[in-house]
N, C-alpha and C. Protein backbone atom coordinates (compact mmCIF):
# COMPACT_ATOMS: atom_id res chain seq x y z
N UNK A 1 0.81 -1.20 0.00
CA UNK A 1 0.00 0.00 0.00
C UNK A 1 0.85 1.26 0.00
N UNK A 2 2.03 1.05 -0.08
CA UNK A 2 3.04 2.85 -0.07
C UNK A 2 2.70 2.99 -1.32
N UNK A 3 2.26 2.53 -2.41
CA UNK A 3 1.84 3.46 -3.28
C UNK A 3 0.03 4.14 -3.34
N UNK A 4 -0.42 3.72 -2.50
CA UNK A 4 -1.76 4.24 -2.56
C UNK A 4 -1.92 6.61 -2.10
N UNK A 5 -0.94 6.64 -1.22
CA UNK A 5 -0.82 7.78 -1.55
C UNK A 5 0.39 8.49 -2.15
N UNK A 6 0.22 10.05 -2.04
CA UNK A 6 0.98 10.78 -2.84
C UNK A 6 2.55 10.70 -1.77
N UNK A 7 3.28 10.70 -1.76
CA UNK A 7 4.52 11.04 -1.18
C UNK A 7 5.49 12.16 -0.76
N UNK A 8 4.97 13.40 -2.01
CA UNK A 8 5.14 14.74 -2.09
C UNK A 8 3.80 15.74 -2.41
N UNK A 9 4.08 16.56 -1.65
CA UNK A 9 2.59 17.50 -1.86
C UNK A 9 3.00 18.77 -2.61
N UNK A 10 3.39 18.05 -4.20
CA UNK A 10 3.44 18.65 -5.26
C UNK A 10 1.89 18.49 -6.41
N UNK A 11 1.25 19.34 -6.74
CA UNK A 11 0.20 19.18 -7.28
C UNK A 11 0.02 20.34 -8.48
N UNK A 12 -0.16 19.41 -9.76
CA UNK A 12 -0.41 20.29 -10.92
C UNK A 12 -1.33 21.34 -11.15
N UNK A 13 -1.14 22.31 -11.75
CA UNK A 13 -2.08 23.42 -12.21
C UNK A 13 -2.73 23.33 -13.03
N UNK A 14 -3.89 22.51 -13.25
CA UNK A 14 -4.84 22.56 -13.77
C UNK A 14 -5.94 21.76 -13.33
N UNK A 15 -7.26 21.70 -14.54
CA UNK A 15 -7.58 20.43 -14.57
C UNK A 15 -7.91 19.63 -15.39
N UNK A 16 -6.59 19.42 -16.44
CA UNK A 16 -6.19 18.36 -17.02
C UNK A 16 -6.06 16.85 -16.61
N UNK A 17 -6.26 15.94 -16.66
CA UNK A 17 -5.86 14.79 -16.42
C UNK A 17 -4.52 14.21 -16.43
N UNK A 18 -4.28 14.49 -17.65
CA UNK A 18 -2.68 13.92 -17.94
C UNK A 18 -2.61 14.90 -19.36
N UNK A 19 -0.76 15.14 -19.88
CA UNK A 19 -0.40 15.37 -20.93
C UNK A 19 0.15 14.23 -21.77
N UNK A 20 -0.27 13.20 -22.08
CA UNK A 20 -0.38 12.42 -22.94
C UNK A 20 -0.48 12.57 -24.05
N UNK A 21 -1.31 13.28 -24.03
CA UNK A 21 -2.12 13.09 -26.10
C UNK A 21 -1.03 14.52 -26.53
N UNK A 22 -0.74 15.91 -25.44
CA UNK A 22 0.10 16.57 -26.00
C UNK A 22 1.24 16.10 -26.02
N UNK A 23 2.19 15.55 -25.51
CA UNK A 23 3.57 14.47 -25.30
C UNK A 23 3.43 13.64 -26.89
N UNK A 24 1.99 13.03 -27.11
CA UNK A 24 2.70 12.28 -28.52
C UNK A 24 2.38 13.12 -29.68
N UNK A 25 1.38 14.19 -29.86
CA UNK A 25 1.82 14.99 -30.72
C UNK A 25 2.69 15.38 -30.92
N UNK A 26 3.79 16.31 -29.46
CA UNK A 26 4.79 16.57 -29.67
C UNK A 26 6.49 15.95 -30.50
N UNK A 27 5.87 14.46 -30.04
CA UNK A 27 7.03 13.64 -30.54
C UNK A 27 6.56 13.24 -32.52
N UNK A 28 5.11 13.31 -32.52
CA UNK A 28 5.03 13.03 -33.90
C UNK A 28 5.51 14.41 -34.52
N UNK A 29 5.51 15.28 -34.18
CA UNK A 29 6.04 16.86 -35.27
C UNK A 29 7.63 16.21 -34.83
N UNK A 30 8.22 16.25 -33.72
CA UNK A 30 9.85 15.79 -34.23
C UNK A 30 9.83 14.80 -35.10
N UNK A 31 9.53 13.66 -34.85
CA UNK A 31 9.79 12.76 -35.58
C UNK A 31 9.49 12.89 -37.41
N UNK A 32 8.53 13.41 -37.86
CA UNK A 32 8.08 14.24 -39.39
C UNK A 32 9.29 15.04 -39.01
N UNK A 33 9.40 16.12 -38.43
CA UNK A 33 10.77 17.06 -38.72
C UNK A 33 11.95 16.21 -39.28
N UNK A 34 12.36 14.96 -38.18
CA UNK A 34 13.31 14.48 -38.37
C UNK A 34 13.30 13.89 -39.87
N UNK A 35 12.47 13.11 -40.23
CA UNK A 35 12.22 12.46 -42.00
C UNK A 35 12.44 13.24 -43.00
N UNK A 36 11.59 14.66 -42.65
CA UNK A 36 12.25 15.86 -43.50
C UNK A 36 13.40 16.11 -44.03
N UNK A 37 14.74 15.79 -42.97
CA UNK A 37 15.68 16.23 -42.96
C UNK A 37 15.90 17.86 -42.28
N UNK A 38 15.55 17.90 -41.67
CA UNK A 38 15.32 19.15 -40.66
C UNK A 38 16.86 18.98 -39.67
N UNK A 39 17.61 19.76 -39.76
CA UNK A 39 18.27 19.48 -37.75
C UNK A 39 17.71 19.68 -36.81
N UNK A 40 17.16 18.83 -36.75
CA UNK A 40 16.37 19.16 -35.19
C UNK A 40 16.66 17.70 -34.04
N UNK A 41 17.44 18.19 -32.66
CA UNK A 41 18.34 17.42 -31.56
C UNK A 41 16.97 16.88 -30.53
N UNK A 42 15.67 17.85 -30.79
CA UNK A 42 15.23 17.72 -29.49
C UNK A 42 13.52 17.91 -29.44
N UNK A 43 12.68 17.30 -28.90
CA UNK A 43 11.19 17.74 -29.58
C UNK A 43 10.94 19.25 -29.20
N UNK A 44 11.46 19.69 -28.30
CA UNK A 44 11.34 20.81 -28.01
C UNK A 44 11.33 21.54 -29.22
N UNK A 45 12.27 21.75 -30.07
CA UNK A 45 12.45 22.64 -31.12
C UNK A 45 11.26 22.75 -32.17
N UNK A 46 10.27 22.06 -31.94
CA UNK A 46 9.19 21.63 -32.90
C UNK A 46 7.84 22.08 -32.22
N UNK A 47 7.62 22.31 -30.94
CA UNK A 47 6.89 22.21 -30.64
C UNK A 47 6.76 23.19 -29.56
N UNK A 48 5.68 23.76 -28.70
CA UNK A 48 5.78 24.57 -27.86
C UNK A 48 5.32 24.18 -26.45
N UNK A 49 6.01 23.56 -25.33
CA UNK A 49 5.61 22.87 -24.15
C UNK A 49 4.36 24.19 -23.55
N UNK A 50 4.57 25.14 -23.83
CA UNK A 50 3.62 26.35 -23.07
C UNK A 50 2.32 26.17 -23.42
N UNK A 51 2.36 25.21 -24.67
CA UNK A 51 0.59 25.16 -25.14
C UNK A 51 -0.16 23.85 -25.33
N UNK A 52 0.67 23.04 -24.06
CA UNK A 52 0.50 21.81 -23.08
C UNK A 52 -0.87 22.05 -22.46
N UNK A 53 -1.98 21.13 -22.38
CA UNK A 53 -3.01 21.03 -21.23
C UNK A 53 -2.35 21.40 -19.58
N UNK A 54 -1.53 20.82 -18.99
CA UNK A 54 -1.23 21.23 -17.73
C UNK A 54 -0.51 22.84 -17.65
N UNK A 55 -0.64 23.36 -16.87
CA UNK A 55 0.35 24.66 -16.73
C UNK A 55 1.55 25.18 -15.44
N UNK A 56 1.72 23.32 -15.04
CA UNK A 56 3.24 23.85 -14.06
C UNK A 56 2.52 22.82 -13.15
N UNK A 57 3.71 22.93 -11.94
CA UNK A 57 3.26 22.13 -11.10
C UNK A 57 3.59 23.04 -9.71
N UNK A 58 2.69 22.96 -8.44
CA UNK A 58 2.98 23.74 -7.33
C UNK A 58 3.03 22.82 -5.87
N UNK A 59 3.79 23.60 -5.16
CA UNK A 59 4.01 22.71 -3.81
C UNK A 59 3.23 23.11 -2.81
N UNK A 60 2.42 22.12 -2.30
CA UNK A 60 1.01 22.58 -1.91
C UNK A 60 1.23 22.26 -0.03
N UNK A 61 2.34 23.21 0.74
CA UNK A 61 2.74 22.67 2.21
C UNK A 61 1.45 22.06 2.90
N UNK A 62 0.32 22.89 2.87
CA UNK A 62 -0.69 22.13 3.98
C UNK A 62 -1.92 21.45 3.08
N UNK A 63 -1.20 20.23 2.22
CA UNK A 63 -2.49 20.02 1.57
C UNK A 63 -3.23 18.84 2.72
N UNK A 64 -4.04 19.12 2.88
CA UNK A 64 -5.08 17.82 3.46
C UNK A 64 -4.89 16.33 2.77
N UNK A 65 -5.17 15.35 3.91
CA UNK A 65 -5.11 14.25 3.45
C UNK A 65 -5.78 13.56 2.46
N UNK A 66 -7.09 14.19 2.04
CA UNK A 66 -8.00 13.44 1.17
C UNK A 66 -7.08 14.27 -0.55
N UNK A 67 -6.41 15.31 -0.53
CA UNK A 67 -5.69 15.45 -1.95
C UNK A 67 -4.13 14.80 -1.98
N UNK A 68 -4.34 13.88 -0.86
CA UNK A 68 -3.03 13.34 -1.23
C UNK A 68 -3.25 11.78 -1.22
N UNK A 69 -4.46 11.44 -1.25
CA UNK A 69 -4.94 10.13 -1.71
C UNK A 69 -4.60 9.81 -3.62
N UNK A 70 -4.53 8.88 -3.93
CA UNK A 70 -4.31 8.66 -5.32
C UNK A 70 -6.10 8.07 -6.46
């Protein structure tokens, strides 16, 4: 059960679920860049992390126990 809660009371800014679906877009524009023949080292260069569903993550000192359930 040590994984049933959170461990750090770090908690994202939003309410997104997950960045998933932006993570593999991101990697499909590198990866087309890369076929292109583009130089491109990094997905970053292709893509803009700022216009991600989540917007950061914050450290939440007195969060209550029921937001640190999973």
């Amino acid at each position: 059960m040590s994984r049933s809660f959170r461990h750090t009371r770090i908690f994202p800014i939003t309410t997104a679920r997950s960045e998933k679906q932006d993570k593999r877009f991101a990697n499909r524009r590198f990866r087309h860049a890369w076929k292109q023949g583009q130089e491109v080292t990094d997905p970053r260069e292709v893509s803009d992390e700022w216009t991600f569903a989540k917007d950061g993550k914050k450290y939440w000192h007195d969060a209550p126990r029921q937001a640190m359930r999973k």
